[in-house]
C-alpha atoms as a PDB file:
ATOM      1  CA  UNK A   1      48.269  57.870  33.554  1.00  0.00           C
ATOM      2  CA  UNK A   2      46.215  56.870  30.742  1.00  0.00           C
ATOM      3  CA  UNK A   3      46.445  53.333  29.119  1.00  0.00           C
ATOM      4  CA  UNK A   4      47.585  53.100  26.116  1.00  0.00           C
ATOM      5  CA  UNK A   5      45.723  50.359  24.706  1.00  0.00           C
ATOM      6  CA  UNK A   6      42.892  53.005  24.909  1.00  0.00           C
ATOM      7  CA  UNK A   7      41.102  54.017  21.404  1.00  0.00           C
ATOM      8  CA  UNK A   8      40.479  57.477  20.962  1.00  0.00           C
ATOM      9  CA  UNK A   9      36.592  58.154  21.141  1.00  0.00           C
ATOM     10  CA  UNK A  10      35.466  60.072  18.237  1.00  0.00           C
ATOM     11  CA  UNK A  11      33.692  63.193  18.805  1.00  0.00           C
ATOM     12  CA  UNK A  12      31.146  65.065  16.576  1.00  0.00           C
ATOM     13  CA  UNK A  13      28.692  64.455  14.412  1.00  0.00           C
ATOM     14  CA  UNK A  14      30.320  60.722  13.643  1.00  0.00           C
ATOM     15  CA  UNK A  15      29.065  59.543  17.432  1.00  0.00           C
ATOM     16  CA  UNK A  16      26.033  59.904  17.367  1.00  0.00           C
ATOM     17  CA  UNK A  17      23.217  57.264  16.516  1.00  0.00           C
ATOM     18  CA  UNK A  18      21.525  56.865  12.998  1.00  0.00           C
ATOM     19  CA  UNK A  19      18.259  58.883  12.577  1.00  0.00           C
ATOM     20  CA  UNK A  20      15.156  57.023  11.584  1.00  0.00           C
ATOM     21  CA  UNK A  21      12.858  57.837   8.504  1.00  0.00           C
ATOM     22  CA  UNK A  22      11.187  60.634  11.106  1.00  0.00           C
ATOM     23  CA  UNK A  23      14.323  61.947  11.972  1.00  0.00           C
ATOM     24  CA  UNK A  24      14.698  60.341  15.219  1.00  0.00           C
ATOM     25  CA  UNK A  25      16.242  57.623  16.166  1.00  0.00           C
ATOM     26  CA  UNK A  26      14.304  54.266  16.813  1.00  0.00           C
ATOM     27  CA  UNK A  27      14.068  52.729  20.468  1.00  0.00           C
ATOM     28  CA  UNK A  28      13.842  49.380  21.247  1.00  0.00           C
ATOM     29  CA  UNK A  29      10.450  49.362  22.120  1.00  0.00           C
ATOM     30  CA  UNK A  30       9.700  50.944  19.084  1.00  0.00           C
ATOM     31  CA  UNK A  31      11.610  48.012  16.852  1.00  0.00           C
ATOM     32  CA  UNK A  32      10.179  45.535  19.368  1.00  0.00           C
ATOM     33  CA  UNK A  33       6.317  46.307  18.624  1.00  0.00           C
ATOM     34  CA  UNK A  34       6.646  47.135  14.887  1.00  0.00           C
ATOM     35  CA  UNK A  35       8.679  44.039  14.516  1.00  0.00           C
ATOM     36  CA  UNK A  36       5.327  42.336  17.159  1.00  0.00           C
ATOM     37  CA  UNK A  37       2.746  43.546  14.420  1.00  0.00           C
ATOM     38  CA  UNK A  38       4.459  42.310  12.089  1.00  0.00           C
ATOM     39  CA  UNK A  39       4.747  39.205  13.297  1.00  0.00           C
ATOM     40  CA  UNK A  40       1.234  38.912  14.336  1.00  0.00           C
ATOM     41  CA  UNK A  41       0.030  40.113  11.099  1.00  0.00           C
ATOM     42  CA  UNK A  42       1.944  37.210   9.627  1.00  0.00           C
ATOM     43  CA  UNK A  43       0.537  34.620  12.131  1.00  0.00           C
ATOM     44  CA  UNK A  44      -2.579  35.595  11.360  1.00  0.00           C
ATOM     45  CA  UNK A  45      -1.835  35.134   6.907  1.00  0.00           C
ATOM     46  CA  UNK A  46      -0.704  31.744   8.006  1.00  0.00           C
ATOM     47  CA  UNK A  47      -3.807  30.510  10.165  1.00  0.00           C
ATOM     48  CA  UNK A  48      -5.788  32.113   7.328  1.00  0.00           C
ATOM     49  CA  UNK A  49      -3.633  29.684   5.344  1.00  0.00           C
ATOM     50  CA  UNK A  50      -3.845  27.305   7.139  1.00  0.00           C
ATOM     51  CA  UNK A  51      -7.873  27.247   7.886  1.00  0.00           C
ATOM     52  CA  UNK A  52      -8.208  27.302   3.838  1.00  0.00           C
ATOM     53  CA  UNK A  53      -6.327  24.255   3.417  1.00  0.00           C
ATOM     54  CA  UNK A  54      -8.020  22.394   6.418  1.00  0.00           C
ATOM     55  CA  UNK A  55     -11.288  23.484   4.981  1.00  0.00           C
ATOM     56  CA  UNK A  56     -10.160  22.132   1.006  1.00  0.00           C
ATOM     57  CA  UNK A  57      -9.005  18.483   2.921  1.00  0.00           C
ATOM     58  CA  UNK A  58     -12.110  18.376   4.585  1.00  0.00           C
ATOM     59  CA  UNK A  59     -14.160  18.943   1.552  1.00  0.00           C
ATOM     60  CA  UNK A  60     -11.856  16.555  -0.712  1.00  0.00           C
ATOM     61  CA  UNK A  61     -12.379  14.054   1.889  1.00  0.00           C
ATOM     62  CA  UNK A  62     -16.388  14.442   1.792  1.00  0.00           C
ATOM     63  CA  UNK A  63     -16.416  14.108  -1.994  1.00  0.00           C
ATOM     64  CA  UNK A  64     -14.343  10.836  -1.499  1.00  0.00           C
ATOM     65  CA  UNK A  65     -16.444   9.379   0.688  1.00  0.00           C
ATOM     66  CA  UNK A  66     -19.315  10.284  -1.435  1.00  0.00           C
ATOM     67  CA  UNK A  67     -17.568   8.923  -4.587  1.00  0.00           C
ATOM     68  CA  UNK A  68     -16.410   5.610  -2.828  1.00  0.00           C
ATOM     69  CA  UNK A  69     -20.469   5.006  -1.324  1.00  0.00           C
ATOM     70  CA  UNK A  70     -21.578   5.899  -4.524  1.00  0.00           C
ATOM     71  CA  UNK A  71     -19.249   3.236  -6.362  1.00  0.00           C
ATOM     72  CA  UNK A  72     -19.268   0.436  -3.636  1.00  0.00           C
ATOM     73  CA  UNK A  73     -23.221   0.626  -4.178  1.00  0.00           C
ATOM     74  CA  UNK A  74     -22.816   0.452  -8.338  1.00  0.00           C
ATOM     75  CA  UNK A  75     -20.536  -2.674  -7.373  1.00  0.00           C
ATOM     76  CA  UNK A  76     -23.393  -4.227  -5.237  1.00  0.00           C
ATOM     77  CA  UNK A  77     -26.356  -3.304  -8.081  1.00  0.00           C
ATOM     78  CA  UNK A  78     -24.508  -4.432 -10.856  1.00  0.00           C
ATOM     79  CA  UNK A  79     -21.880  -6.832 -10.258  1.00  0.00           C
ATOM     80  CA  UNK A  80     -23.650  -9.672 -11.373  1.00  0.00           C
ATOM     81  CA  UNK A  81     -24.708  -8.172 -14.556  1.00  0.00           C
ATOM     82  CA  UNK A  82     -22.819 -10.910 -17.092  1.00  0.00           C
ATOM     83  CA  UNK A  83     -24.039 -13.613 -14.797  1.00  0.00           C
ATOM     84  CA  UNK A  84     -27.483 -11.960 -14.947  1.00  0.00           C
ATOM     85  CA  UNK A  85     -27.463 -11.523 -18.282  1.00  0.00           C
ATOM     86  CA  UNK A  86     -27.172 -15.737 -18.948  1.00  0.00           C
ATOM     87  CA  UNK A  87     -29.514 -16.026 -16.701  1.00  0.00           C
ATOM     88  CA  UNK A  88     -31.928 -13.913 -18.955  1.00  0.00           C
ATOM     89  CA  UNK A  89     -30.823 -15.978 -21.874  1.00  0.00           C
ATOM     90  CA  UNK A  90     -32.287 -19.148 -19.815  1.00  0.00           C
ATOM     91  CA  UNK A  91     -35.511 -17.521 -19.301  1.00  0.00           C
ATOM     92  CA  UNK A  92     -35.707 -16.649 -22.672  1.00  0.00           C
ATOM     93  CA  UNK A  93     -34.765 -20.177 -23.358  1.00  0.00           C
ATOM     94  CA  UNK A  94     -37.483 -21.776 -21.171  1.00  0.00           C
ATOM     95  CA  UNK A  95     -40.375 -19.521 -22.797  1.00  0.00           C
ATOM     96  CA  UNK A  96     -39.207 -20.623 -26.194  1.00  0.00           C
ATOM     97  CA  UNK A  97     -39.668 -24.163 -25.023  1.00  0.00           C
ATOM     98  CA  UNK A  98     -42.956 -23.441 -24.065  1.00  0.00           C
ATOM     99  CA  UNK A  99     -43.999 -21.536 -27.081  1.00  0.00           C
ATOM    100  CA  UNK A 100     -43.048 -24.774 -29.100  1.00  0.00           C
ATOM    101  CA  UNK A 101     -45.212 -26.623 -27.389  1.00  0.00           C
ATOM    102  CA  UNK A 102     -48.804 -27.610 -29.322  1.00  0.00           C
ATOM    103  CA  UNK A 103     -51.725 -24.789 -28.296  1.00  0.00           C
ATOM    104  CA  UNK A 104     -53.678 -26.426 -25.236  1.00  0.00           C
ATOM    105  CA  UNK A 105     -56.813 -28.626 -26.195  1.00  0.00           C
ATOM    106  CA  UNK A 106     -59.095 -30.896 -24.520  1.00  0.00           C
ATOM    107  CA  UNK A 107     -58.635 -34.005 -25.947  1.00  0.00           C
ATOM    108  CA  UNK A 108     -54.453 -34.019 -25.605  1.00  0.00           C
ATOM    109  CA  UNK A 109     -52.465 -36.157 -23.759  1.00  0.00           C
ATOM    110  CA  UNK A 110     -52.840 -35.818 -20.085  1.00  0.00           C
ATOM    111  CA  UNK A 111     -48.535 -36.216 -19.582  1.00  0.00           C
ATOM    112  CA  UNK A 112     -48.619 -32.974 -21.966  1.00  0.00           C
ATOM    113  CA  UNK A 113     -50.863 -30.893 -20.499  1.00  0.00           C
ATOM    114  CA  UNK A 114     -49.094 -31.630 -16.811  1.00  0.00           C
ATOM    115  CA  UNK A 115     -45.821 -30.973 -18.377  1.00  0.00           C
ATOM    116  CA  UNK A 116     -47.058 -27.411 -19.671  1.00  0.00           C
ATOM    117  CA  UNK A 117     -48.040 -26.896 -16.282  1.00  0.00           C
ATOM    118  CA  UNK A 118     -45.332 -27.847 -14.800  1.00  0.00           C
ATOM    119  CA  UNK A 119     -42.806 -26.335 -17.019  1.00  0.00           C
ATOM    120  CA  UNK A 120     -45.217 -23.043 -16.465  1.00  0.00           C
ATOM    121  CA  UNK A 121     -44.931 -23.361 -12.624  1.00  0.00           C
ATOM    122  CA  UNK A 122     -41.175 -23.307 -13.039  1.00  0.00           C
ATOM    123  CA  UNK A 123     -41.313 -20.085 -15.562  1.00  0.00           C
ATOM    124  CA  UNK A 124     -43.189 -18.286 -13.067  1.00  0.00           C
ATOM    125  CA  UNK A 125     -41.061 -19.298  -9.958  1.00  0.00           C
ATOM    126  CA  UNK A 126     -37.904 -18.596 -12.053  1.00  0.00           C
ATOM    127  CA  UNK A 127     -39.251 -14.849 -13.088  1.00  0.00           C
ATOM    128  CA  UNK A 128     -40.131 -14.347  -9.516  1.00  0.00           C
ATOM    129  CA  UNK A 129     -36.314 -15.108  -8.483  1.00  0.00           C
ATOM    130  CA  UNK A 130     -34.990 -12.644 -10.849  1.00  0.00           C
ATOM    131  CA  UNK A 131     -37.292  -9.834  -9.936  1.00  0.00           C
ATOM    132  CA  UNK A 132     -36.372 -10.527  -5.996  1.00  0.00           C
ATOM    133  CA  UNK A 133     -33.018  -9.874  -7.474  1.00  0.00           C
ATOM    134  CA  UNK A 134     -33.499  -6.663  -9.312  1.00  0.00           C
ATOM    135  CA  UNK A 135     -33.989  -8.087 -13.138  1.00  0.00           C
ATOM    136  CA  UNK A 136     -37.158  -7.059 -14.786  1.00  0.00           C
ATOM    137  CA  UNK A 137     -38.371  -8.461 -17.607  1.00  0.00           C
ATOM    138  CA  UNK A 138     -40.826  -5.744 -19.639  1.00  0.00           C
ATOM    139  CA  UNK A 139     -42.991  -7.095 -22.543  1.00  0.00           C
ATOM    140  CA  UNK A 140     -43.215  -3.920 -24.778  1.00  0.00           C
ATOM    141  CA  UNK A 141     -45.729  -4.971 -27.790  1.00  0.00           C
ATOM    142  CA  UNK A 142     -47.585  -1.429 -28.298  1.00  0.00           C
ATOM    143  CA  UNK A 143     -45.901   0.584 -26.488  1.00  0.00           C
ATOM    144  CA  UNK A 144     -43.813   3.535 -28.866  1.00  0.00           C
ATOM    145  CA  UNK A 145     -40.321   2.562 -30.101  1.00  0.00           C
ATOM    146  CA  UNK A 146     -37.349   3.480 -27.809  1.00  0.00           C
ATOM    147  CA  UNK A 147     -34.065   3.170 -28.329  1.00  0.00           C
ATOM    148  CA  UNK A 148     -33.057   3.021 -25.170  1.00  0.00           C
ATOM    149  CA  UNK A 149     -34.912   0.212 -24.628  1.00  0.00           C
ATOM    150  CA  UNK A 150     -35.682  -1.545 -28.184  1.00  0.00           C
ATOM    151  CA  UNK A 151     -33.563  -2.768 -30.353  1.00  0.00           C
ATOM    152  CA  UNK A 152     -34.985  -2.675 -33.848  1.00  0.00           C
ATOM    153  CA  UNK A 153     -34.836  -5.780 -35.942  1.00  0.00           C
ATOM    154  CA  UNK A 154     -37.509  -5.311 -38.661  1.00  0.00           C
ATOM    155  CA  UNK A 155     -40.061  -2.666 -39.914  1.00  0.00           C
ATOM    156  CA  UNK A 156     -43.617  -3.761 -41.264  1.00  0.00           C
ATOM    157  CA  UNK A 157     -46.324  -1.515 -42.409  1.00  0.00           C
ATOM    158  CA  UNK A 158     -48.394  -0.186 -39.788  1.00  0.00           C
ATOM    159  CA  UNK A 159     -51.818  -1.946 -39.660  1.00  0.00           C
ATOM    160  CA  UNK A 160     -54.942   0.498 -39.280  1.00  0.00           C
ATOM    161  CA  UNK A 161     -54.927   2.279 -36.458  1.00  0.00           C
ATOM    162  CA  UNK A 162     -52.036   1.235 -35.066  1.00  0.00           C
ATOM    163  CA  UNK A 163     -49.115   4.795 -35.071  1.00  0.00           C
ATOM    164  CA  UNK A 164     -46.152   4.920 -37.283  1.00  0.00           C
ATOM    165  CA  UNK A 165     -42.969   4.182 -34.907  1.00  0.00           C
ATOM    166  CA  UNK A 166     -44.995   1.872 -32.682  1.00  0.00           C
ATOM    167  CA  UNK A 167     -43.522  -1.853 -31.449  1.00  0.00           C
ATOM    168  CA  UNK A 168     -46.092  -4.237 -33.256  1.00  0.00           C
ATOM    169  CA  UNK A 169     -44.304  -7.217 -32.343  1.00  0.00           C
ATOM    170  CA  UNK A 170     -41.363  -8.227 -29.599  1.00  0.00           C
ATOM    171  CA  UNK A 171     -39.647 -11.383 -30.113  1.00  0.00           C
ATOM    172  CA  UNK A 172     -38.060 -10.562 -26.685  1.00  0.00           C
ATOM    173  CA  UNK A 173     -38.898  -8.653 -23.866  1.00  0.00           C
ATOM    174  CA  UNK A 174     -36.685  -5.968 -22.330  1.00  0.00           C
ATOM    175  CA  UNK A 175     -34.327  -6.959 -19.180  1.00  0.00           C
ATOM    176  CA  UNK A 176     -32.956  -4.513 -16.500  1.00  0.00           C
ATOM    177  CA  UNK A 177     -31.126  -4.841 -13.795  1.00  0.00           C
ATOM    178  CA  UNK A 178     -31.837  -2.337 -10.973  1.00  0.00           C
ATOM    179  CA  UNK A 179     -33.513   0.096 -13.798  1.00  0.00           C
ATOM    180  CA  UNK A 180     -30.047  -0.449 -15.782  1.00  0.00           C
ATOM    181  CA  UNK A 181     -30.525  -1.717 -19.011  1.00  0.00           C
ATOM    182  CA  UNK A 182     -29.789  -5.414 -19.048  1.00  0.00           C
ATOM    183  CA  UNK A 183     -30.962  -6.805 -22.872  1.00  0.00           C
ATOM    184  CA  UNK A 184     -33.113  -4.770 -25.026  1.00  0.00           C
ATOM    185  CA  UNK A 185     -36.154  -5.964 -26.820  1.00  0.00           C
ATOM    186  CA  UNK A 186     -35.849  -7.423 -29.897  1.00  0.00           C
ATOM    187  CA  UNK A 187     -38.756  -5.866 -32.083  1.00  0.00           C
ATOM    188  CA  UNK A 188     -41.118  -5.028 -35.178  1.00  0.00           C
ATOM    189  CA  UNK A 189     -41.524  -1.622 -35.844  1.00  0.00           C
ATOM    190  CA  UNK A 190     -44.541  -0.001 -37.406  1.00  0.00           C
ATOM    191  CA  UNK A 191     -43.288   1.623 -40.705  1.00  0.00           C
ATOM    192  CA  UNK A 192     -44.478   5.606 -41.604  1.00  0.00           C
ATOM    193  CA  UNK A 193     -46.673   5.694 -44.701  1.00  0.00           C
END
């Protein structure tokens, strides 16, 4: 008695498995460790992937640091430069009073020769407090014209001796703040010819 619900099994050629490239037929274990390498090989792309990336963060993250150090310290050296600035003004100030004062001579008043002295005492106290805060004041008479650190404001003939380009006079010192240029020196420049 057969069943009826049976399907006929085909016979032939039409039965039997597909052949592979080779001409056989792959196994399981055969698609199992291609399919393996393969899978390991890709693994291993994305650690390689992976590593680069970790390795780019890591040196982004150095090169922040360095950049955040190196602008937190610029902040700390030169965030009082306005306010230092004034504060040069007043020492400018203060020699200027000074300057106006009559030359020194034996036979002056003895309440202006102690307030020379005095108001000298406080110049050099007051110079001393900016240069334990970074500012530097630089005279510059004789020394050769720089533009970084002059700022021309008249031109004389050169006196004998004395090289074409040269500062002959400063009517104000050079300021910096932590080697940064503060105020330049206002000068007299020896002329060429």
């Amino acid at each position: 008695m057969s069943d009826q619900n049976e399907t006929p099994r085909a016979e032939g050629p039409a039965a039997e498995p597909e052949a592979g490239a080779s001409g056989f037929a792959p196994t399981p274990d055969s698609v199992a460790a291609t399919s393996a390498e393969e899978r390991i090989a890709a693994l291993e792309a994305e650690v390689q992937e992976m590593k680069d990336r970790w390795i780019r963060a890591e040196a982004e993250m150095q090169n922040l640091r360095s950049r955040t150090q190196r602008e937190i310290a610029d902040a700390r050296n030169y965030a009082i430069q306005k306010f230092a600035r004034d504060v040069v003004e007043a020492a400018e100030n203060l020699r200027r009073g000074l300057d106006a004062l009559p030359a020194a001579a034996e036979d002056e008043p003895e309440l202006l020769a102690k307030l020379r002295h005095g108001f000298e005492g406080v110049e050099r106290s007051f110079i001393s407090l900016l240069e334990r805060n970074g500012i530097q004041k630089k005279d510059v008479a004789g020394d050769p014209f720089d533009p970084e650190l002059h700022q021309a404001m008249a031109e004389q003939p050169a006196p004998e001796g004395v090289p074409p380009g040269s500062v002959l006079q400063a009517w104000t010192p050079a300021w910096t703040l932590n080697g940064r240029l503060l105020k330049p020196a206002m000068v007299v420049v020896a002329a060429a010819g």
